[in-house]
Protein backbone atom coordinates (compact mmCIF):
# COMPACT_ATOMS: atom_id res chain seq x y z
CA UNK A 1 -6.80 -2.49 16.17
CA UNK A 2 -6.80 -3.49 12.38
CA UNK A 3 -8.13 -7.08 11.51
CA UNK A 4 -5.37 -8.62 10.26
CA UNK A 5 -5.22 -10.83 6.81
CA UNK A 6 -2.55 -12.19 4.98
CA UNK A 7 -2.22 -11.57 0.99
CA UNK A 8 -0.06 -14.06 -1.22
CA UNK A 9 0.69 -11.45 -4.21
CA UNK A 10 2.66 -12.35 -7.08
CA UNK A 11 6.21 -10.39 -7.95
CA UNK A 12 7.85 -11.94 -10.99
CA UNK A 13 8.09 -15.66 -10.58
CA UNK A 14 7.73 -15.78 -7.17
CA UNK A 15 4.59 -15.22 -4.57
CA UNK A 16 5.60 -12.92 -1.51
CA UNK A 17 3.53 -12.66 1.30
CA UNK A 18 2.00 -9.59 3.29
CA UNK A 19 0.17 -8.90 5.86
CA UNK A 20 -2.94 -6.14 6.07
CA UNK A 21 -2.09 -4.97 9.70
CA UNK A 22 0.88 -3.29 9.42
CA UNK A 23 1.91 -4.05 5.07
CA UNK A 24 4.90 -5.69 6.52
CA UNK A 25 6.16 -8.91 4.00
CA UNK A 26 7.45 -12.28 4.84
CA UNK A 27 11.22 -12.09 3.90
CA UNK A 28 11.57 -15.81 5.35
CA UNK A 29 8.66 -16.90 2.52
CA UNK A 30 10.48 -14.88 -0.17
CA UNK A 31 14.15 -16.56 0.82
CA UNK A 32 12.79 -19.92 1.28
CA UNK A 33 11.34 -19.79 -2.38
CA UNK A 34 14.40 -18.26 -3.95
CA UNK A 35 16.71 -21.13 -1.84
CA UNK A 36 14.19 -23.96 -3.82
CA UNK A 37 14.90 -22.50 -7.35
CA UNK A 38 18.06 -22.52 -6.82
CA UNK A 39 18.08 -26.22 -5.86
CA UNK A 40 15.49 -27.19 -8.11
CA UNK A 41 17.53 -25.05 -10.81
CA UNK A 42 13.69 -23.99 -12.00
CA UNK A 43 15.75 -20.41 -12.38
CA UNK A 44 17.74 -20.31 -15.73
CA UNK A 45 21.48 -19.52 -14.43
CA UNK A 46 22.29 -17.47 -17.87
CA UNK A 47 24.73 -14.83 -17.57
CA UNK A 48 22.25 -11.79 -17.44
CA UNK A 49 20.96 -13.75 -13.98
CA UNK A 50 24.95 -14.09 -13.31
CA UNK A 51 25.72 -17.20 -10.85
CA UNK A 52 22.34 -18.52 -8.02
CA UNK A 53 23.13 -18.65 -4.83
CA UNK A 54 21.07 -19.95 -2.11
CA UNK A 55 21.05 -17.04 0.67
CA UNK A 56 20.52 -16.91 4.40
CA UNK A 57 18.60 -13.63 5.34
CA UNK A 58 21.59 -13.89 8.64
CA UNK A 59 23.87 -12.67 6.06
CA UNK A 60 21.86 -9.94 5.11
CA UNK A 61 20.82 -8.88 8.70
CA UNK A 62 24.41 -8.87 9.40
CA UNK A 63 25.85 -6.60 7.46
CA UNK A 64 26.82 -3.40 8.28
CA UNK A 65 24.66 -1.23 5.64
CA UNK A 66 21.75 -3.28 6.49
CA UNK A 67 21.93 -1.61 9.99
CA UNK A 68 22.55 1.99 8.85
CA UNK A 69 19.80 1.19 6.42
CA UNK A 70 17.47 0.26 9.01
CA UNK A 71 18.50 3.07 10.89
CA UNK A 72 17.70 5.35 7.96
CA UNK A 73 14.10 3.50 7.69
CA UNK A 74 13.56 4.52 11.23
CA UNK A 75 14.52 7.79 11.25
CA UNK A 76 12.83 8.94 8.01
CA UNK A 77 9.42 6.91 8.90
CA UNK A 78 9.25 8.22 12.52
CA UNK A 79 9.62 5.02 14.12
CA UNK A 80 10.67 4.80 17.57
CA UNK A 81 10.98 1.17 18.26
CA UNK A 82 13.15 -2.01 16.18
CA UNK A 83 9.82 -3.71 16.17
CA UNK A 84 8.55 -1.39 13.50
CA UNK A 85 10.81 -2.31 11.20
CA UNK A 86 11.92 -6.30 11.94
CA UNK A 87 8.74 -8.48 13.24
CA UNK A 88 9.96 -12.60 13.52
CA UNK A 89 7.15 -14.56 14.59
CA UNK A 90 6.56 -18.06 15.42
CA UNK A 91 3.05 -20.27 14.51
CA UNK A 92 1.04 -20.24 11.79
CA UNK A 93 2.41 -17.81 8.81
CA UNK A 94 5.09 -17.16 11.37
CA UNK A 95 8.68 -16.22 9.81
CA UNK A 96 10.32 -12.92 10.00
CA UNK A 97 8.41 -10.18 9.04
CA UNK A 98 10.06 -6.75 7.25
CA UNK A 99 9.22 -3.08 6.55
CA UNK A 100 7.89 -2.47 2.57
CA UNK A 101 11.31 -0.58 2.67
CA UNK A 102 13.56 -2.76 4.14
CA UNK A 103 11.32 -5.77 2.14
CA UNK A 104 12.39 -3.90 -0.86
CA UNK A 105 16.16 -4.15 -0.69
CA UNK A 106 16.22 -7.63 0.97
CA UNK A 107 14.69 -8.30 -2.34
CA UNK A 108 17.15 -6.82 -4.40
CA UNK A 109 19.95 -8.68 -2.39
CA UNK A 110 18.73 -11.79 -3.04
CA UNK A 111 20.42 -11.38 -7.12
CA UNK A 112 20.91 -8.44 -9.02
CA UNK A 113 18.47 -9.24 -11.95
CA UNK A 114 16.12 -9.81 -9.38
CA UNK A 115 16.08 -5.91 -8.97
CA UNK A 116 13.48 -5.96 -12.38
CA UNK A 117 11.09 -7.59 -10.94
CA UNK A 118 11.40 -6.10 -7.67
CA UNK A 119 10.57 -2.86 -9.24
CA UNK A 120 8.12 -3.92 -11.57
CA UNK A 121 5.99 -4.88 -8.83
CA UNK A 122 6.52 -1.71 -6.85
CA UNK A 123 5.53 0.02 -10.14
CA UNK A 124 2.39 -2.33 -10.79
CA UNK A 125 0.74 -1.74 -7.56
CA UNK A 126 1.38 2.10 -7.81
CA UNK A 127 -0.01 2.44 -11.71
CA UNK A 128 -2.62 -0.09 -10.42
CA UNK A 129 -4.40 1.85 -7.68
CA UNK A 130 -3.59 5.27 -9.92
CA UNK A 131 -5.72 3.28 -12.49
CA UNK A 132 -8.73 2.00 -9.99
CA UNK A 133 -8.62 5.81 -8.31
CA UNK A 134 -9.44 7.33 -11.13
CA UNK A 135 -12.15 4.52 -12.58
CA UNK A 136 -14.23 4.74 -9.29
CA UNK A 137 -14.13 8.81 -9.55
CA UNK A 138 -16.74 8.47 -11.76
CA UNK A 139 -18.67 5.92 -10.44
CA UNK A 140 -18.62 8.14 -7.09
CA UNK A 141 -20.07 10.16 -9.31
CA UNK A 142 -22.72 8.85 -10.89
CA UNK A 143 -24.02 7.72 -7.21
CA UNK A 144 -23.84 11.55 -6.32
CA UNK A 145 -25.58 12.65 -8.99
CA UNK A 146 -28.31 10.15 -8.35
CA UNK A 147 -29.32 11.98 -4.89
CA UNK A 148 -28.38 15.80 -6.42
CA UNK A 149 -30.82 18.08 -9.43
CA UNK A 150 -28.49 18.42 -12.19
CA UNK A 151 -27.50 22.11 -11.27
CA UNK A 152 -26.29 21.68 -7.77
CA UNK A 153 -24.35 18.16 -8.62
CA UNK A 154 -22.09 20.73 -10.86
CA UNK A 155 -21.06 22.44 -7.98
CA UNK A 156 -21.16 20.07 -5.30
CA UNK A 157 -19.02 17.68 -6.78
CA UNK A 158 -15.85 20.06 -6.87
CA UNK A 159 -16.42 20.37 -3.23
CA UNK A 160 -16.46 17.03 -2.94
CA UNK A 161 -13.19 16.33 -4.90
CA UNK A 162 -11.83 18.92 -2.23
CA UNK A 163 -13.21 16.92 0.83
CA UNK A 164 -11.42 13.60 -0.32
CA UNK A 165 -8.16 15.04 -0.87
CA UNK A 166 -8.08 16.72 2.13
CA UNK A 167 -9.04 13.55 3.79
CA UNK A 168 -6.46 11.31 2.26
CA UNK A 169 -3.74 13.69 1.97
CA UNK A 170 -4.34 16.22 4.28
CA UNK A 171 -4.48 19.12 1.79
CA UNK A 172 -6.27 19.94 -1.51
CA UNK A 173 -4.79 20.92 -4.71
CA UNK A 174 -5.68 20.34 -8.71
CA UNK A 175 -4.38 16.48 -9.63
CA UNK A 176 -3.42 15.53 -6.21
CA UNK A 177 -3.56 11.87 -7.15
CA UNK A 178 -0.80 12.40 -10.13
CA UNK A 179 1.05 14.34 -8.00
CA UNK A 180 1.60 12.26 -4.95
CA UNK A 181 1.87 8.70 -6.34
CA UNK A 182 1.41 6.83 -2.89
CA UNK A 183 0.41 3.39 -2.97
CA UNK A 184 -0.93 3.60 0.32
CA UNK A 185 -2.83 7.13 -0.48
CA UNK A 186 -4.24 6.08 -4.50
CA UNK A 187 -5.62 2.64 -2.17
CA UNK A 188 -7.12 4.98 0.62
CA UNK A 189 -8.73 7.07 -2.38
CA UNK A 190 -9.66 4.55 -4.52
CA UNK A 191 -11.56 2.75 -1.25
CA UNK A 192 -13.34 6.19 -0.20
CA UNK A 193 -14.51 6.82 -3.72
CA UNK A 194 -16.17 3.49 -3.61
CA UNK A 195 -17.38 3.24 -0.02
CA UNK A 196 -19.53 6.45 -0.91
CA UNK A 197 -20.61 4.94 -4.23
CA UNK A 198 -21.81 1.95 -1.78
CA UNK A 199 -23.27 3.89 1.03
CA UNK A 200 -25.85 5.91 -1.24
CA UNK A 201 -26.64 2.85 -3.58
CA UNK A 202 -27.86 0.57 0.17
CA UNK A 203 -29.34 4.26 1.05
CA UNK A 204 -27.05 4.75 4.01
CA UNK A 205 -26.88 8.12 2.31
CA UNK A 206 -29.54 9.45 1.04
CA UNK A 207 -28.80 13.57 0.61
CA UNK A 208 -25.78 15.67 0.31
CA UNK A 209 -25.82 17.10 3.71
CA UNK A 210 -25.45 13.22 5.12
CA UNK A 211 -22.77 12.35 2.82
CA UNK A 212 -20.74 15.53 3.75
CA UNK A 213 -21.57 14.98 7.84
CA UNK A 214 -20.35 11.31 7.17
CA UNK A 215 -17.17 12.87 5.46
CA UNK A 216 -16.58 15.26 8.24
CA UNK A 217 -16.68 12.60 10.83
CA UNK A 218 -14.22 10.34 8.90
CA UNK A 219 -11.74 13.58 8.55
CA UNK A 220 -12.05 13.97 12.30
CA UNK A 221 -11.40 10.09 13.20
CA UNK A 222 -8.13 9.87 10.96
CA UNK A 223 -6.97 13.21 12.41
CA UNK A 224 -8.05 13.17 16.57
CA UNK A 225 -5.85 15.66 17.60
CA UNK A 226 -7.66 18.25 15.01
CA UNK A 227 -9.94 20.18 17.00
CA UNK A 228 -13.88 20.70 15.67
CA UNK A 229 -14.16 23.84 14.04
């Protein structure tokens, strides 16, 4: 079971709130904050934001696309129960918890020029981890190289470019990471490159032949049902 932790990230003006377990957001925490700029009138009512209204995420839960939106959420992520999708939760940081999907449009209810910043932040994290990915390549690197002669690091290395993209995305192919832009997948890489970086700087690793045995066991614990070759 993943520890979980709760991140307050920013998204335009506002903070939203998610948690680590499962990436679900706080829709109640996003609502409540929109409903207090609206009273407050700390959101400039010009014409481009057209007229604020406070909202009441009933409304939204309610309506009739919302449920054949949620159906579409559970359909296309191969979820089997309501729970996947719609948490609420009492106690501390309690509220009710949403899908990154259904998070998404809830958002984009709230008021249409909302929708920038809505995307913006989707884009931000994406470009973000595509950034950090490809900076801690070549710190992997340089770790690799430290416990490799010159001549073999050459040709290890592709090898081991092959390893992580098979372990993050399940296949290998040239620019992988610009050619499936997954949040989730460009965090998962940009982690592994840096774990490895870590484990043979504390000399956890200390050869090639432990680094690739600690690779194969990871590939093997993501995927159980893949039998040993």
């Amino acid at each position: 079971m993943k520890t979980n932790q709760i991140m307050v990230r920013p998204m335009g003006k506002f903070k939203v709130t998610q948690r680590t377990c499962d990436g679900f957001f706080n829709a109640t925490e996003l609502l409540k904050q929109w409903n207090a700029h609206v009273e407050n009138q700390q959101v400039v009512n010009t014409q481009k934001n057209g007229v604020l209204k406070k909202k009441d995420l009933d409304d939204y839960m309610n309506n009739s696309s919302t449920s054949d939106y949620i159906k579409v959420i559970l359909e296309k992520e191969d979820i089997h129960n309501s729970k996947g999708v719609i948490d609420a939760t009492r106690g501390k940081h309690g509220g009710t918890w949403v899908h990154p999907m259904l998070f998404i449009d809830i958002s984009m209810w709230i008021n249409p020029y909302f929708k920038y910043d809505v995307v913006k932040f989707v884009q931000d994290e994406m470009i973000k981890f595509r950034n950090l990915s490809g900076d801690a390549y070549p710190t992997m690197c340089k770790a690799v190289k430290s416990i490799l002669p010159e001549d073999i690091f050459r040709e290890k290395v592709k090898d081991l470019a092959r390893s992580l993209n098979i372990i993050v995305y399940g296949k290998h192919e040239s620019e992988m990471r610009n050619k499936i832009a997954d949040e989730s997948k460009l965090r998962e890489l940009y982690e592994l490159e840096m774990n490895i970086a870590q484990w043979i700087e504390i000399g956890i690793v200390k050869n090639y032949q432990q680094l690739k045995s600690a690779l194969i066991n990871l590939y093997y614990k993501k995927h159980p049902n893949v039998l040993p070759i």
